[in-house]
C-alpha atoms as a PDB file:
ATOM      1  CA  UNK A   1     145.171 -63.072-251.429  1.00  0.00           C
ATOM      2  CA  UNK A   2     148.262 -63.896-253.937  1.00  0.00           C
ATOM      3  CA  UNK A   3     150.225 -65.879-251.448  1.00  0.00           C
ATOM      4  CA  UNK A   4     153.889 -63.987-252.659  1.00  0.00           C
ATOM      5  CA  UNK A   5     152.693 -61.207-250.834  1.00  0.00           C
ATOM      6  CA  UNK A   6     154.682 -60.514-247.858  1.00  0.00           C
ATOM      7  CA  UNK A   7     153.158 -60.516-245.000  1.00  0.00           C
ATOM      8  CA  UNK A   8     154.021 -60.217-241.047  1.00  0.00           C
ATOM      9  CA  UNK A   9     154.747 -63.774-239.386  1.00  0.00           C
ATOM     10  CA  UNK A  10     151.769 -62.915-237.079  1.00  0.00           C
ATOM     11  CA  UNK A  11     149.301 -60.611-236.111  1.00  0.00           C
ATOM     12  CA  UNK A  12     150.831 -57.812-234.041  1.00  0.00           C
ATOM     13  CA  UNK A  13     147.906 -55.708-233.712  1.00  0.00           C
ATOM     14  CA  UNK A  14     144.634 -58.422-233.133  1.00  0.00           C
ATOM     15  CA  UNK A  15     141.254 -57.706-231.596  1.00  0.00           C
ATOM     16  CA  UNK A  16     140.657 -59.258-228.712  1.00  0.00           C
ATOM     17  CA  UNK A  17     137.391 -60.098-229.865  1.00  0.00           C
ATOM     18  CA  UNK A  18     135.533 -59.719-233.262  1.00  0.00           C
ATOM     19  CA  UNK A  19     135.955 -57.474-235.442  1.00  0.00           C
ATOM     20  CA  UNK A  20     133.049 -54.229-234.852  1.00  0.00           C
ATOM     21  CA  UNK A  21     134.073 -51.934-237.477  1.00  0.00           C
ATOM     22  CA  UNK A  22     136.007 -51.916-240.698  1.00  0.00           C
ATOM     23  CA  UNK A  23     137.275 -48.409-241.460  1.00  0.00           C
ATOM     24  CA  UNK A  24     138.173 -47.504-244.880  1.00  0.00           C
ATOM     25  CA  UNK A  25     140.927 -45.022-246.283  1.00  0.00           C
ATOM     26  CA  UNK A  26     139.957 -43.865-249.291  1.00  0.00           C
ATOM     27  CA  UNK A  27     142.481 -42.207-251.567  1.00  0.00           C
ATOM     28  CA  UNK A  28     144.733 -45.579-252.921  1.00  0.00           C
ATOM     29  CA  UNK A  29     142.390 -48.233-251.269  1.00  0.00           C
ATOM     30  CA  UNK A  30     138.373 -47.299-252.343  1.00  0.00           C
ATOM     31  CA  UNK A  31     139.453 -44.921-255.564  1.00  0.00           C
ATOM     32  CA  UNK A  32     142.609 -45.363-257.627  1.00  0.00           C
ATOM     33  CA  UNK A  33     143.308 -41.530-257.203  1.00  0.00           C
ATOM     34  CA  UNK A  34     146.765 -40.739-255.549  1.00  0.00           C
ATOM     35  CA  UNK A  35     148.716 -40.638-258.862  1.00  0.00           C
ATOM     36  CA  UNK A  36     146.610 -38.088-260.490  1.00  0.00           C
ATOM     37  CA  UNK A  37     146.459 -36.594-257.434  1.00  0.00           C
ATOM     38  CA  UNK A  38     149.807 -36.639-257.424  1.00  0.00           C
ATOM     39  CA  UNK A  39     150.415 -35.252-260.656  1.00  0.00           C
ATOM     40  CA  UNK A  40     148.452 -32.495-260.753  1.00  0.00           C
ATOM     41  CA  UNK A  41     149.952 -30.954-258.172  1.00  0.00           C
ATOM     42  CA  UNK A  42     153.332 -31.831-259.496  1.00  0.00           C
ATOM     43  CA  UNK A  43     152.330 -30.165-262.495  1.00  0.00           C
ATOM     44  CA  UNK A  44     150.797 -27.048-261.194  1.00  0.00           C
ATOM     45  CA  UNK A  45     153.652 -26.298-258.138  1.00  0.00           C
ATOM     46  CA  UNK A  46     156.150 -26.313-261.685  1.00  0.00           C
ATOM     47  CA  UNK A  47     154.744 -23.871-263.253  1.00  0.00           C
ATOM     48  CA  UNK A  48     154.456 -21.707-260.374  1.00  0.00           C
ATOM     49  CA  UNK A  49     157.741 -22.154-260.550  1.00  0.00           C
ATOM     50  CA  UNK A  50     158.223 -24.793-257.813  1.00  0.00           C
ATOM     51  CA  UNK A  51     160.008 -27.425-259.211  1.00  0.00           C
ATOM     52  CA  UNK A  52     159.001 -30.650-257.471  1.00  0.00           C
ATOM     53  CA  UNK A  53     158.863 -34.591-259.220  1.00  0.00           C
ATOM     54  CA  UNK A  54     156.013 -36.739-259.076  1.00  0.00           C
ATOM     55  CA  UNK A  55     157.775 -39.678-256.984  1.00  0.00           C
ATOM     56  CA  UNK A  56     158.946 -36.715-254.575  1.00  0.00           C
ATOM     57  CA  UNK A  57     155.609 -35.902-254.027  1.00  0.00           C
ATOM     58  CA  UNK A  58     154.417 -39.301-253.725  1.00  0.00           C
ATOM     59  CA  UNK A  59     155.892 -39.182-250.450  1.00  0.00           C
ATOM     60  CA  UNK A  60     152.946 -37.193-249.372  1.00  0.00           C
ATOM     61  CA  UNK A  61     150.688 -39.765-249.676  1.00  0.00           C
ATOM     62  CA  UNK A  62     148.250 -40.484-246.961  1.00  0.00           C
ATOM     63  CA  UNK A  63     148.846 -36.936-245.383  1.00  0.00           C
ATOM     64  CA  UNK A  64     146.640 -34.030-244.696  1.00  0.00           C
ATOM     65  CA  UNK A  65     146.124 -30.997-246.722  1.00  0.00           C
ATOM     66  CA  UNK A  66     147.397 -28.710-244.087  1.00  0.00           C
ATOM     67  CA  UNK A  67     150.317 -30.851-243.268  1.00  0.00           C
ATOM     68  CA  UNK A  68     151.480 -31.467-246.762  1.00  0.00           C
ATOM     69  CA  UNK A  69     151.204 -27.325-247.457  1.00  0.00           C
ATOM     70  CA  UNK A  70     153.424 -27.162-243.757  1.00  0.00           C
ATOM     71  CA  UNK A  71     156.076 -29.629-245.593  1.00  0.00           C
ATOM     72  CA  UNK A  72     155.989 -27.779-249.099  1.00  0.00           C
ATOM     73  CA  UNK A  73     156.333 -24.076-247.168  1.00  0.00           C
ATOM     74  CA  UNK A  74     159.189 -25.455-245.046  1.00  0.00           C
ATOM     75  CA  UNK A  75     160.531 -26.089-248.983  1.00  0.00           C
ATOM     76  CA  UNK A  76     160.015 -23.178-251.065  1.00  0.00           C
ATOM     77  CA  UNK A  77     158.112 -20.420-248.582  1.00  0.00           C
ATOM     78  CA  UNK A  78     154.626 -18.610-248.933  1.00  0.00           C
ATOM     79  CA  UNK A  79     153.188 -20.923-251.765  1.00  0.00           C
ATOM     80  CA  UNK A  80     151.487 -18.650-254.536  1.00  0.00           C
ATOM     81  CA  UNK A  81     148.087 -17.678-253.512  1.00  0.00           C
ATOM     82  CA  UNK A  82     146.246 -18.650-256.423  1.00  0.00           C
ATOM     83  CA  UNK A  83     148.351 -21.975-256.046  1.00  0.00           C
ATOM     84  CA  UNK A  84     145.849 -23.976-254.675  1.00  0.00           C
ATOM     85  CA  UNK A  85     142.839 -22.660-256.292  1.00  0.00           C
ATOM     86  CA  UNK A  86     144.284 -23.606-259.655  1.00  0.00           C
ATOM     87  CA  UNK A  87     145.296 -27.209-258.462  1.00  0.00           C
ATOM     88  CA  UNK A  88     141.674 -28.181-257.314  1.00  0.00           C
ATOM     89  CA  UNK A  89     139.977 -26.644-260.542  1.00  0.00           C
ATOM     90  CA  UNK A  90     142.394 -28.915-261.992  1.00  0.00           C
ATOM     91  CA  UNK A  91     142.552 -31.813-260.217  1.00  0.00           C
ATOM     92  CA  UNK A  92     138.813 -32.106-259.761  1.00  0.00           C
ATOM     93  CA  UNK A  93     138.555 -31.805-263.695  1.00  0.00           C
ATOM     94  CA  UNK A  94     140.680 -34.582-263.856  1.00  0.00           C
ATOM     95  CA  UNK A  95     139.191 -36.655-261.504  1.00  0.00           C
ATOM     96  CA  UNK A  96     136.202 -35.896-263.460  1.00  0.00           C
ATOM     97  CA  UNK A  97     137.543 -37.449-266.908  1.00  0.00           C
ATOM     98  CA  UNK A  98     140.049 -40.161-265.513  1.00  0.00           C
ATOM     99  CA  UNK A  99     138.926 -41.298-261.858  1.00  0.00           C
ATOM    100  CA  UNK A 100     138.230 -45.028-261.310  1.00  0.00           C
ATOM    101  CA  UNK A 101     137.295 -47.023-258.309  1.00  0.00           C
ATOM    102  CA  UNK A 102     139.183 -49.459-257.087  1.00  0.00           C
ATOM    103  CA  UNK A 103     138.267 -53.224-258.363  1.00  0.00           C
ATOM    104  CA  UNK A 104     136.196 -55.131-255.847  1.00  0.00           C
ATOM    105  CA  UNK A 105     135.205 -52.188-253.553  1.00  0.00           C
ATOM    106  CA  UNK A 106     131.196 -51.845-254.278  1.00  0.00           C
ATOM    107  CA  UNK A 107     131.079 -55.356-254.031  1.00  0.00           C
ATOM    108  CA  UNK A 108     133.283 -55.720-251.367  1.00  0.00           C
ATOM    109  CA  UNK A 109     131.799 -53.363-249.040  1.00  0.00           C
ATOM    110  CA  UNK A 110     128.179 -54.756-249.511  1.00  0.00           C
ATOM    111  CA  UNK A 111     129.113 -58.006-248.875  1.00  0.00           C
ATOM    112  CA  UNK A 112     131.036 -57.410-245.448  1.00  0.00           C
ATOM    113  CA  UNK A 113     128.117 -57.658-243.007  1.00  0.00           C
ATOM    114  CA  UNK A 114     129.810 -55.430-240.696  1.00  0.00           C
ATOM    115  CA  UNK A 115     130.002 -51.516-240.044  1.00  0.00           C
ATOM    116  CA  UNK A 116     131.861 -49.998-242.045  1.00  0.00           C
ATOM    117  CA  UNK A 117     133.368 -45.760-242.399  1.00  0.00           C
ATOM    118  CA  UNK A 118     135.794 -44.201-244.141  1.00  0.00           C
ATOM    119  CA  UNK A 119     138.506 -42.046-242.593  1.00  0.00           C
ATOM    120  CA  UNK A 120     140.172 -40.037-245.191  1.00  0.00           C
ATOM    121  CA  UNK A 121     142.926 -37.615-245.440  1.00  0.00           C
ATOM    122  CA  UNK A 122     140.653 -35.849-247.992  1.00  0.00           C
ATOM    123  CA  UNK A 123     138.126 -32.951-247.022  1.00  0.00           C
ATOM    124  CA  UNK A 124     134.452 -33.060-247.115  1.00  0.00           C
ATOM    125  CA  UNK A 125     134.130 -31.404-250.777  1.00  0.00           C
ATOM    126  CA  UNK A 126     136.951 -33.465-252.554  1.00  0.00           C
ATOM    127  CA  UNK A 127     135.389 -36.560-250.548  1.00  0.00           C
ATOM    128  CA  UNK A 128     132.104 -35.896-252.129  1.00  0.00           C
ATOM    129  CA  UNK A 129     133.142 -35.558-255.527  1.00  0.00           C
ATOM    130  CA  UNK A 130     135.481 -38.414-255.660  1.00  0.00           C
ATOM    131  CA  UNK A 131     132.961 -41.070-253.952  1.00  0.00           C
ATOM    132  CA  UNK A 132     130.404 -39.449-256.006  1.00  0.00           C
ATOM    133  CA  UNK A 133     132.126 -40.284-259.330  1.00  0.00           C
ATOM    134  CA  UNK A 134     132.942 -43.786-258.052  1.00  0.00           C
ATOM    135  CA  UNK A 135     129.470 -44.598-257.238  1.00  0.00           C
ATOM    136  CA  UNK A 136     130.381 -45.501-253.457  1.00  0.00           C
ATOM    137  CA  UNK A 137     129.046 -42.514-251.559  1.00  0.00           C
ATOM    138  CA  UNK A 138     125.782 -44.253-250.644  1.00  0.00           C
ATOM    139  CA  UNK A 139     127.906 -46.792-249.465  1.00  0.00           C
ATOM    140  CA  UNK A 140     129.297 -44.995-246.531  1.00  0.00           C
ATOM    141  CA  UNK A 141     127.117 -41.706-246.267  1.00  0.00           C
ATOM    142  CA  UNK A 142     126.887 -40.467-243.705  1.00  0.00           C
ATOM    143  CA  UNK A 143     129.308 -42.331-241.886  1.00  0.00           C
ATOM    144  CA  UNK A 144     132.318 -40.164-244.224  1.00  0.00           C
ATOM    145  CA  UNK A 145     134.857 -38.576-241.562  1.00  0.00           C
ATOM    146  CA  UNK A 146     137.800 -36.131-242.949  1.00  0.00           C
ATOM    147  CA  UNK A 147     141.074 -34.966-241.624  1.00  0.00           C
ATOM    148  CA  UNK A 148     139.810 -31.618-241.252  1.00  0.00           C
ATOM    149  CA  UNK A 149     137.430 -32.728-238.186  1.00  0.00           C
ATOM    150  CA  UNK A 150     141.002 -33.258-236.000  1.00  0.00           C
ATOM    151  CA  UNK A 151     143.703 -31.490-234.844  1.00  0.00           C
ATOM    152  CA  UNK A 152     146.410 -33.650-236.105  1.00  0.00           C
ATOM    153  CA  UNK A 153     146.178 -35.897-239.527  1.00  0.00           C
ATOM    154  CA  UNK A 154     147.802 -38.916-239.827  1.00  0.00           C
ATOM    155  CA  UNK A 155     150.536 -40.442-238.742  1.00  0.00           C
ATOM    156  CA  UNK A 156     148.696 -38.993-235.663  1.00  0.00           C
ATOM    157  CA  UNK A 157     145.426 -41.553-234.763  1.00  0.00           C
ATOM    158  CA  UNK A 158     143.224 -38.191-233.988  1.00  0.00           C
ATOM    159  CA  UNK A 159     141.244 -39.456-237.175  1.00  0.00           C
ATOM    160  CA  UNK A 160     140.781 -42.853-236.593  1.00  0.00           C
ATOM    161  CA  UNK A 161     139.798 -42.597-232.942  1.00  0.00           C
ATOM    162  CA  UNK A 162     137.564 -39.845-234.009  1.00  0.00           C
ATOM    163  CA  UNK A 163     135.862 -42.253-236.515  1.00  0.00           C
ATOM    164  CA  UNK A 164     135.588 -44.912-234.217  1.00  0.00           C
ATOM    165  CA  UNK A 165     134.504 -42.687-230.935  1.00  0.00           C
ATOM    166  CA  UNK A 166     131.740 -41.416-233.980  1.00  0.00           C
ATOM    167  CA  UNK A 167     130.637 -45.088-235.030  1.00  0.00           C
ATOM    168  CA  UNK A 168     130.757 -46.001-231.112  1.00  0.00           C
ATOM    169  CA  UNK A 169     133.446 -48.879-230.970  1.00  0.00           C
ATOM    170  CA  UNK A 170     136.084 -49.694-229.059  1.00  0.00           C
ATOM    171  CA  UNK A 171     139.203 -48.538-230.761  1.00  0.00           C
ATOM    172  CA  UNK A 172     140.441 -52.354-230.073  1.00  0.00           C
ATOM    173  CA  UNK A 173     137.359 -53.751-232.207  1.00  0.00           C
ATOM    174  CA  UNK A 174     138.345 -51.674-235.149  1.00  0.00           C
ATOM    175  CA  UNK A 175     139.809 -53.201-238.133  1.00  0.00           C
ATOM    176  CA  UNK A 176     141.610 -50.329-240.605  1.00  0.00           C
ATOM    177  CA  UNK A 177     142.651 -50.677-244.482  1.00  0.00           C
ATOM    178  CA  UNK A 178     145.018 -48.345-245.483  1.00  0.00           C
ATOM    179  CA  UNK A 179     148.063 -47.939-248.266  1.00  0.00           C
ATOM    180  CA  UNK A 180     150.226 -45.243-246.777  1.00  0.00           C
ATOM    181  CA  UNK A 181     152.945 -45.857-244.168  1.00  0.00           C
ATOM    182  CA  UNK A 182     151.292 -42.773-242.724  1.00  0.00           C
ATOM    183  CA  UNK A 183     147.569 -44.483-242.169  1.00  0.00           C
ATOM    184  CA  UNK A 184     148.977 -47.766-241.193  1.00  0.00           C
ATOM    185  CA  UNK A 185     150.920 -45.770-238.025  1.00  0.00           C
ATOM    186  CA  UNK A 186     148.237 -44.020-237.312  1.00  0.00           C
ATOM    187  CA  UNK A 187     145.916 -47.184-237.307  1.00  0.00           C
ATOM    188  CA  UNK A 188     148.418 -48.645-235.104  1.00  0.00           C
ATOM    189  CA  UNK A 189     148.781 -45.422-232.679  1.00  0.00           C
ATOM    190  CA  UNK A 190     144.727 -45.600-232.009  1.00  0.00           C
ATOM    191  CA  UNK A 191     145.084 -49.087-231.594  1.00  0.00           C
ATOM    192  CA  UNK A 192     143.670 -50.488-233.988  1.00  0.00           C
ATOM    193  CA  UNK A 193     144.642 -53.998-236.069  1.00  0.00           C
ATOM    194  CA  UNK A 194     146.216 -51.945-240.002  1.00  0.00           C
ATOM    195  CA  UNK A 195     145.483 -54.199-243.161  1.00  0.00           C
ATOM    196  CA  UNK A 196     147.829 -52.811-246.069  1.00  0.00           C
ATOM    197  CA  UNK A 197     146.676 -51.983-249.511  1.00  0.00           C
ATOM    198  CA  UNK A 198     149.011 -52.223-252.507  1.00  0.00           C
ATOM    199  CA  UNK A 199     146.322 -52.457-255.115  1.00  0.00           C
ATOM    200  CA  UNK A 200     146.678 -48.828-256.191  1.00  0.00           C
ATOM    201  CA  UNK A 201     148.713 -47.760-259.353  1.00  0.00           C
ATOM    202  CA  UNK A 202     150.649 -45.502-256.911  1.00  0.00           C
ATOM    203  CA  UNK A 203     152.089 -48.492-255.321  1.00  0.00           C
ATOM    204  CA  UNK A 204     155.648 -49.183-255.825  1.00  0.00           C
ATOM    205  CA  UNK A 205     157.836 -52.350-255.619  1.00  0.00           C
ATOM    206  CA  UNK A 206     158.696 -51.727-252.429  1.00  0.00           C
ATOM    207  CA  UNK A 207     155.683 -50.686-250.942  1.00  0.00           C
ATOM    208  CA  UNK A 208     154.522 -53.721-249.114  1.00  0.00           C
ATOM    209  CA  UNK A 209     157.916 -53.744-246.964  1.00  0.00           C
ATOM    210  CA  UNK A 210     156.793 -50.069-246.261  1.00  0.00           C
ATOM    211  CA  UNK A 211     153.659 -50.585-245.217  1.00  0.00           C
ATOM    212  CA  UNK A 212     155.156 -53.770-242.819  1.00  0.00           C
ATOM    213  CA  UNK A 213     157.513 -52.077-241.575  1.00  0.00           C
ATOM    214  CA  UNK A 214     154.950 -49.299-240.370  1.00  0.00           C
ATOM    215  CA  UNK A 215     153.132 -52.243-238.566  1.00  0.00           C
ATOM    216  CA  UNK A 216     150.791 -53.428-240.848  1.00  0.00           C
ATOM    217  CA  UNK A 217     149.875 -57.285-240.096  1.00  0.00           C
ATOM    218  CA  UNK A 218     149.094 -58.038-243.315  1.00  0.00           C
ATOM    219  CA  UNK A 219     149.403 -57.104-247.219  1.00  0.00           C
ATOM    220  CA  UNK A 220     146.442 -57.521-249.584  1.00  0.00           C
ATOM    221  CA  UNK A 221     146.145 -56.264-253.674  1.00  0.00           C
ATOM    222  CA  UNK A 222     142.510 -56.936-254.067  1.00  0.00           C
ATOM    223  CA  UNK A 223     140.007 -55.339-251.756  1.00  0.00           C
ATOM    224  CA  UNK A 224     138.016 -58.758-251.860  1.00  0.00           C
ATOM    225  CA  UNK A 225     140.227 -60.007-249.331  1.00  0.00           C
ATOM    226  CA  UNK A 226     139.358 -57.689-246.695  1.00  0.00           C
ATOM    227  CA  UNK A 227     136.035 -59.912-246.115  1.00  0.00           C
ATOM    228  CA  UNK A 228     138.033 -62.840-244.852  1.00  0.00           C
ATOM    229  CA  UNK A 229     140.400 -60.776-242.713  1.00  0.00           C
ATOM    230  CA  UNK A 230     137.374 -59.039-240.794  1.00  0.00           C
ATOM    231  CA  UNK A 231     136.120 -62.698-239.786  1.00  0.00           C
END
C-alpha cells in the first residue's frame, strides 16, 4: 500500500478473530465500471430531456437500482418509460467495447486462501455480463449476491448480512472491500471490518477522506493489498 494514503489511526471495526470471509463489491473495486456507468446514464437522462452532470450522478455510486430511480423521480417525476430500456442497451454495449477489470483482481482473488463473495449493488443480468467480460465470474460463481435479493440496498447492511448469513459466517468474521461511502456504511452497519478502494477512475481527490469518514479503517489503490489486510 502507497504509504501517503490516509488511513484511520486504528482499526475501528476488527474481527475478533480471523478473518472467515472477504466480500467483494464489484462496480469500482473488481471492474473499473462506475464512470461509464455513470455516463451513460448521464447521457441518456439528457436527451430525454433530463438534464443531469456526470459528477452529479456520481453521487449515486454504490446505490441500488431502485433507490437511485426513487432519488431521480423525487427530481424530475415519472422517468420516460423507454428510459431505462435505452440506457442498458447502451450501457451494456459499452461495457462491451470499453470495460476493464480492475489491476490485480484475478490474481488477487486466487491468491487469498480464504472465502471469498461478492455483494453488489448490480442485478443478476448486469452482474453476469460485466464479470463475464472481465474474466472473474468463475472466480466467485456461484457465490454472486445482488441488491435485488434484499429489501433495502446499501447504506442499509440487508446485503451484506445476506451474503454472509448465505456463505455461513459470522457477520464479525467478515472482512468487506468497498469504494462508495454507501458500501463502507453499510459494511459497518452489519458489522463488519470496511477496507476502502480508491483504485477506480471514478475516484476523486477527496475520496479517501470520504470513504474514512464513512468508517472505513483503512484506504488501499491496488487490490493486491487486500491479501495482507485479511491476515
Amino acid at each position: 500500500m502507497d504509504s501517503t494514503l490516509p488511513q484511520a489511526s486504528a482499526p475501528r471495526h476488527r474481527q475478533a478473530g480471523p478473518v472467515g470471509l472477504v466480500i467483494f463489491d464489484c462496480d469500482g473495486v473488481l471492474i473499473d465500471s462506475e464512470v461509464l456507468a455513470c455516463r451513460t446514464a448521464a447521457e441518456t437522462l439528457g436527451e430525454f430531456g433530463l438534464a443531469i452532470t456526470l459528477d452529479e450522478y456520481l453521487q449515486f455510486v454504490g446505490r441500488s437500482a431502485r433507490d437511485i430511480r426513487a432519488e431521480l423521480e423525487a427530481r424530475f417525476g415519472t422517468l420516460p418509460a423507454a428510459l431505462q430500456t435505452t440506457e442498458r442497451e447502451r450501457l451494456f454495449a459499452r461495457f462491451t467495447a470499453d470495460l476493464k477489470g480492475m489491476a490485480g483482481a484475478a490474481e488477487t482473488i486466487a491468491g487469498l486462501g480464504l472465502p471469498v463473495c461478492i455483494a453488489s449493488s448490480s442485478d443478476h443480468e448486469r452482474l453476469r455480463h460485466t464479470l463475464g467480460l472481465t474474466g472473474l465470474h468463475d472466480l466467485f460463481q456461484p457465490h454472486i449476491f445482488s441488491a435485488t435479493e434484499v429489501a433495502r440496498g446499501k447504506p442499509a447492511p440487508d446485503l451484506f448480512l445476506h451474503a454472509a448469513a448465505r456463505m455461513g459466517v459470522d457477520p464479525a468474521a467478515c472482512l468487506v472491500v468497498e469504494d462508495s461511502p454507501a458500501g463502507v456504511t453499510a459494511a459497518v452497519a452489519a458489522g463488519m471490518r470496511a477496507i476502502g478502494f480508491i483504485g477506480g477512475s471514478h475516484c476523486r481527490a477527496d475520496h479517501a477522506d470520504r470513504l474514512l469518514a464513512a468508517g472505513a479503517d483503512t484506504i488501499i489503490d491496488r487490490l493486491s493489498a487486500v491479501t495482507a489486510l485479511a491476515r
